[in-house]
Protein backbone atom coordinates (compact mmCIF):
# COMPACT_ATOMS: atom_id res chain seq x y z
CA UNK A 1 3.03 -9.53 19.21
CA UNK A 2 1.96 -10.27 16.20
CA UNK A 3 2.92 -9.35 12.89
CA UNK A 4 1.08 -6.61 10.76
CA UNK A 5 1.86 -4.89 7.09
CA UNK A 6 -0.10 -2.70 5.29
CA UNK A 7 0.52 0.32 2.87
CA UNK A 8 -0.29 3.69 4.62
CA UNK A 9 -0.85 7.11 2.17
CA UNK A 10 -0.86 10.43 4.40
CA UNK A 11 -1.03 13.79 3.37
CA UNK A 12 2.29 15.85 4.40
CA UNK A 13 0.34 19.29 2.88
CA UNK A 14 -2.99 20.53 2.94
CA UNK A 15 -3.18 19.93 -0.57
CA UNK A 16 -2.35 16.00 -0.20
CA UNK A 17 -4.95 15.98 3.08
CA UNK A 18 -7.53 17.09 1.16
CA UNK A 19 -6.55 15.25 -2.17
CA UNK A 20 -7.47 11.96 -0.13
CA UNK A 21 -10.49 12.98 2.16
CA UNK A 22 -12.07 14.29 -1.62
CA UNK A 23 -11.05 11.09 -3.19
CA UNK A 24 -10.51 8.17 -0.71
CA UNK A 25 -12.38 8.74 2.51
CA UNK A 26 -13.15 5.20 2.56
CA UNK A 27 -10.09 4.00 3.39
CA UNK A 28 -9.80 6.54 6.27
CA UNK A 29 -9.33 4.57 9.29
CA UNK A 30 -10.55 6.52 12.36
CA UNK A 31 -8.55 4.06 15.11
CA UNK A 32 -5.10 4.83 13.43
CA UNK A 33 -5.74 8.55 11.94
CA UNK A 34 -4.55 7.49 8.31
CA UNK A 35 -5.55 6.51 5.27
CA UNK A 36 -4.99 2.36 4.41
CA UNK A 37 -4.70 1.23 1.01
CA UNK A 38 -3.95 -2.51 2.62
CA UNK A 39 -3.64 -4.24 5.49
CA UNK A 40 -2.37 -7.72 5.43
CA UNK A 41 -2.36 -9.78 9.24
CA UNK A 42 0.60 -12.66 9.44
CA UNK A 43 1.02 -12.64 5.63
CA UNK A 44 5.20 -13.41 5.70
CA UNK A 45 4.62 -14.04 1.77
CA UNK A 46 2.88 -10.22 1.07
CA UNK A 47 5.49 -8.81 3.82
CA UNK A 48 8.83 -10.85 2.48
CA UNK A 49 8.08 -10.01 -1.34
CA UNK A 50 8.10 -6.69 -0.70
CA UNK A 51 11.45 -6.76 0.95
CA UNK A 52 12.59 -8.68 -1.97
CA UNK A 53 11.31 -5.77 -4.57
CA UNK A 54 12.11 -2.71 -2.83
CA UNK A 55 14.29 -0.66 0.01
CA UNK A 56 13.65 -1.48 3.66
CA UNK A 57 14.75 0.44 6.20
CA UNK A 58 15.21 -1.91 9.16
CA UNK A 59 15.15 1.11 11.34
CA UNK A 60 12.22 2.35 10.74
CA UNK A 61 10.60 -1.11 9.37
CA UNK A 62 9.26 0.77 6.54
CA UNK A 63 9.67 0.85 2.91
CA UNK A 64 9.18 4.54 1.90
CA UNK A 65 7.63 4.89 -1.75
CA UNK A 66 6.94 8.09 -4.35
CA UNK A 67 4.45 8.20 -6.59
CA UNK A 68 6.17 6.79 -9.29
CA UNK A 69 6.48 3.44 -7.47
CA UNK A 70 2.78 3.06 -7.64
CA UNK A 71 2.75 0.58 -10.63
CA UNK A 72 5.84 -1.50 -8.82
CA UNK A 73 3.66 -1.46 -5.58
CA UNK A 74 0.87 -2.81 -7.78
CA UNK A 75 3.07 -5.42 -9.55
CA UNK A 76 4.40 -6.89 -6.64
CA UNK A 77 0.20 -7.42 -5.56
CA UNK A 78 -0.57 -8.77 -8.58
CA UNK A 79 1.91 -11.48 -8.40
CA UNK A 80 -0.68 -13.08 -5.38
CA UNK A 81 -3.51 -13.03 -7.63
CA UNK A 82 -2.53 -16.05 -9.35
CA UNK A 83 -3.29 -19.31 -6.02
CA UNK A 84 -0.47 -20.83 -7.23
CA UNK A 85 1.93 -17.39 -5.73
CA UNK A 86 0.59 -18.02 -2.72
CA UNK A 87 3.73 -19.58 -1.06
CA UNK A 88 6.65 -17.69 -2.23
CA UNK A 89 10.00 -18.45 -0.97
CA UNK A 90 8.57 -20.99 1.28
CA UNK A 91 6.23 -18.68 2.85
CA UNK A 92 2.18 -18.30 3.30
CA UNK A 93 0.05 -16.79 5.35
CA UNK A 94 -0.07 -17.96 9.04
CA UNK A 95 -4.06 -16.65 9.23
CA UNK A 96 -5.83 -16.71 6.04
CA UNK A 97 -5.65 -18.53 3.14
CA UNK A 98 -5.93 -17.41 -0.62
CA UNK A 99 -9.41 -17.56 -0.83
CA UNK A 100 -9.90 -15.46 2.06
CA UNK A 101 -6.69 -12.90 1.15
CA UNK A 102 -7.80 -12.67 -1.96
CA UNK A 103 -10.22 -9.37 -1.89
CA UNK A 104 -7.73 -7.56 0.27
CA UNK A 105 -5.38 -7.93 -2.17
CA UNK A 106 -7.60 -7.06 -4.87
CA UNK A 107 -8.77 -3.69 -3.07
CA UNK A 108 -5.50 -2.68 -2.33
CA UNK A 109 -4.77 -2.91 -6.23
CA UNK A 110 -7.59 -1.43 -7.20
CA UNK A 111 -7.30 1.45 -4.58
CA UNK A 112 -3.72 2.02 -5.70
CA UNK A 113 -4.76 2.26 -9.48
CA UNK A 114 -7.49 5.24 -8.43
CA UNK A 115 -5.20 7.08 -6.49
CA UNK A 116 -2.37 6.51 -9.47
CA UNK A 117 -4.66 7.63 -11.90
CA UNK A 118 -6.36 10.36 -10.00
CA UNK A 119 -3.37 12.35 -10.08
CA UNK A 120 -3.07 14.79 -12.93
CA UNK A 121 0.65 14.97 -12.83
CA UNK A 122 1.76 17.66 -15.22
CA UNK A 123 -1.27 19.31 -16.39
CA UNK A 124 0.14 22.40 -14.53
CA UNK A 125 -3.48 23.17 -12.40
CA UNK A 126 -3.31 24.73 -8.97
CA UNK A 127 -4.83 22.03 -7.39
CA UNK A 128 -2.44 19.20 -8.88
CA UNK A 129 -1.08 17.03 -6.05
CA UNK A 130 3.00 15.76 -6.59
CA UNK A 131 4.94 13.49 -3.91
CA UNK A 132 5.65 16.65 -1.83
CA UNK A 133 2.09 16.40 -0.58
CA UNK A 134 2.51 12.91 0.75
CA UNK A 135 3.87 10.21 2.51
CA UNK A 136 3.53 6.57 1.19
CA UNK A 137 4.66 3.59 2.76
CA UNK A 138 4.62 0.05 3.75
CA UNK A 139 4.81 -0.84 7.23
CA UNK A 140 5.63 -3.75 8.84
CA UNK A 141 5.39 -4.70 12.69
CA UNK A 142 7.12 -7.61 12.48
């Protein structure tokens, strides 16, 4: 077994379902019926900074997020832009390298930012989506 993470968005309501086939079809992945906004494949540096920065239920080996986490989420990417975050706490990737990580960390950012800013939060419009309409989290295999 080996050890997967990734950050899954799912629509709990019609509203949410159709909120991301309109907007993010392209991270649709057919083989799991959800909608990916990263995948990471024996990173134990992307996987433990996340435990670090936010709640994990070892139950469920999830970290549940609202919408509002969104810019943490992002924040805790960005810190493995810079090569020399690679390692943190003593740990790398097992797989890939930084080079090679590198645009699937970047795509998960910049996925995150459209579906953070694509969300008109408060203008009051029947077809405004709010964290009743989904279900965000990071999984982990491990």
């Amino acid at each position: 077994m080996g050890l997967d993470n990734g950050i899954i968005i799912t629509g709990k309501t019609k509203k949410g379902e159709n909120f991301l086939k309109n907007y993010f079809s392209n991270n649709y992945d057919p083989h799991i019926g959800k909608y990916e906004f990263g995948y990471w494949r024996k990173c134990w540096n992307i996987r433990q900074k996340f435990l670090d920065n936010f709640k994990y239920n070892r139950k469920k080996c999830l970290i549940t997020f609202k919408i509002s986490d969104i810019p943490a989420i992002i924040n805790t990417l960005k810190y493995f832009l810079k090569q020399q975050n690679w390692e943190y706490n003593g740990k790398t990737s097992l797989v890939f390298n930084w080079y090679e990580e590198l645009p699937s960390i970047a795509n998960a950012i910049r996925d995150l930012y459209l579906f953070y800013d694509y969300i008109d939060e408060g203008a009051d419009n029947e077809d405004d989506v709010t964290d009743e309409d989904f279900k965000i989290y990071f999984y982990d295999s491990y």
